[in-house]
C-alpha atoms as a PDB file:
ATOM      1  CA  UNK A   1       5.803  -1.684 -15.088  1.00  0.00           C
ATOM      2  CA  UNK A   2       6.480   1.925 -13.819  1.00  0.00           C
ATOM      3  CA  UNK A   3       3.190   1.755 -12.153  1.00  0.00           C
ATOM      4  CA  UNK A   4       3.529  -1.685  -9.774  1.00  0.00           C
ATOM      5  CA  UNK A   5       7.287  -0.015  -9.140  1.00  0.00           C
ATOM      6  CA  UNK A   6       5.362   3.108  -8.069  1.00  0.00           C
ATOM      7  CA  UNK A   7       2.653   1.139  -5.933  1.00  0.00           C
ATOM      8  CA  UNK A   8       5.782  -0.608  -4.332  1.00  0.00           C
ATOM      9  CA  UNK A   9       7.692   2.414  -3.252  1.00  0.00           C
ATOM     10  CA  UNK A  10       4.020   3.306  -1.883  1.00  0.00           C
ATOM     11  CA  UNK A  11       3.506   0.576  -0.154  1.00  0.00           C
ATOM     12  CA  UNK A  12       6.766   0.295   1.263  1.00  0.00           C
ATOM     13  CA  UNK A  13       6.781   3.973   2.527  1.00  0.00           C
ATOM     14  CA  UNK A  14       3.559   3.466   4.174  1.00  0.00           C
ATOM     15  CA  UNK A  15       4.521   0.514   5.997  1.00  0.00           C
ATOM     16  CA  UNK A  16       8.036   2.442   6.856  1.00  0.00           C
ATOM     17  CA  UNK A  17       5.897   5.023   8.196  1.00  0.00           C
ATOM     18  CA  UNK A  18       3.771   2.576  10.533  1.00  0.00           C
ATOM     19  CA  UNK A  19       6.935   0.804  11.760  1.00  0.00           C
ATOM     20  CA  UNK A  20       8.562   3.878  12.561  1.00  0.00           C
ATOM     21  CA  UNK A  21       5.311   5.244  14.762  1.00  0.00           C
ATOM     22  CA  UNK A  22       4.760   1.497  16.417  1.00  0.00           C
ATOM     23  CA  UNK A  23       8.705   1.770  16.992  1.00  0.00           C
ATOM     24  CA  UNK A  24       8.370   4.947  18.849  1.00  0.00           C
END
């Protein structure tokens, strides 16, 4: 369970990340 939350807050960092730079 901690793992898939830990993958999750991964993923959703990354995909911050690449919104962020396309935003800019």
């Amino acid at each position: 369970m901690f793992h898939k939350m830990f993958v999750w807050k991964f993923v959703l960092d990354t995909s911050l990340l690449r919104f962020r730079r396309t935003l800019v």
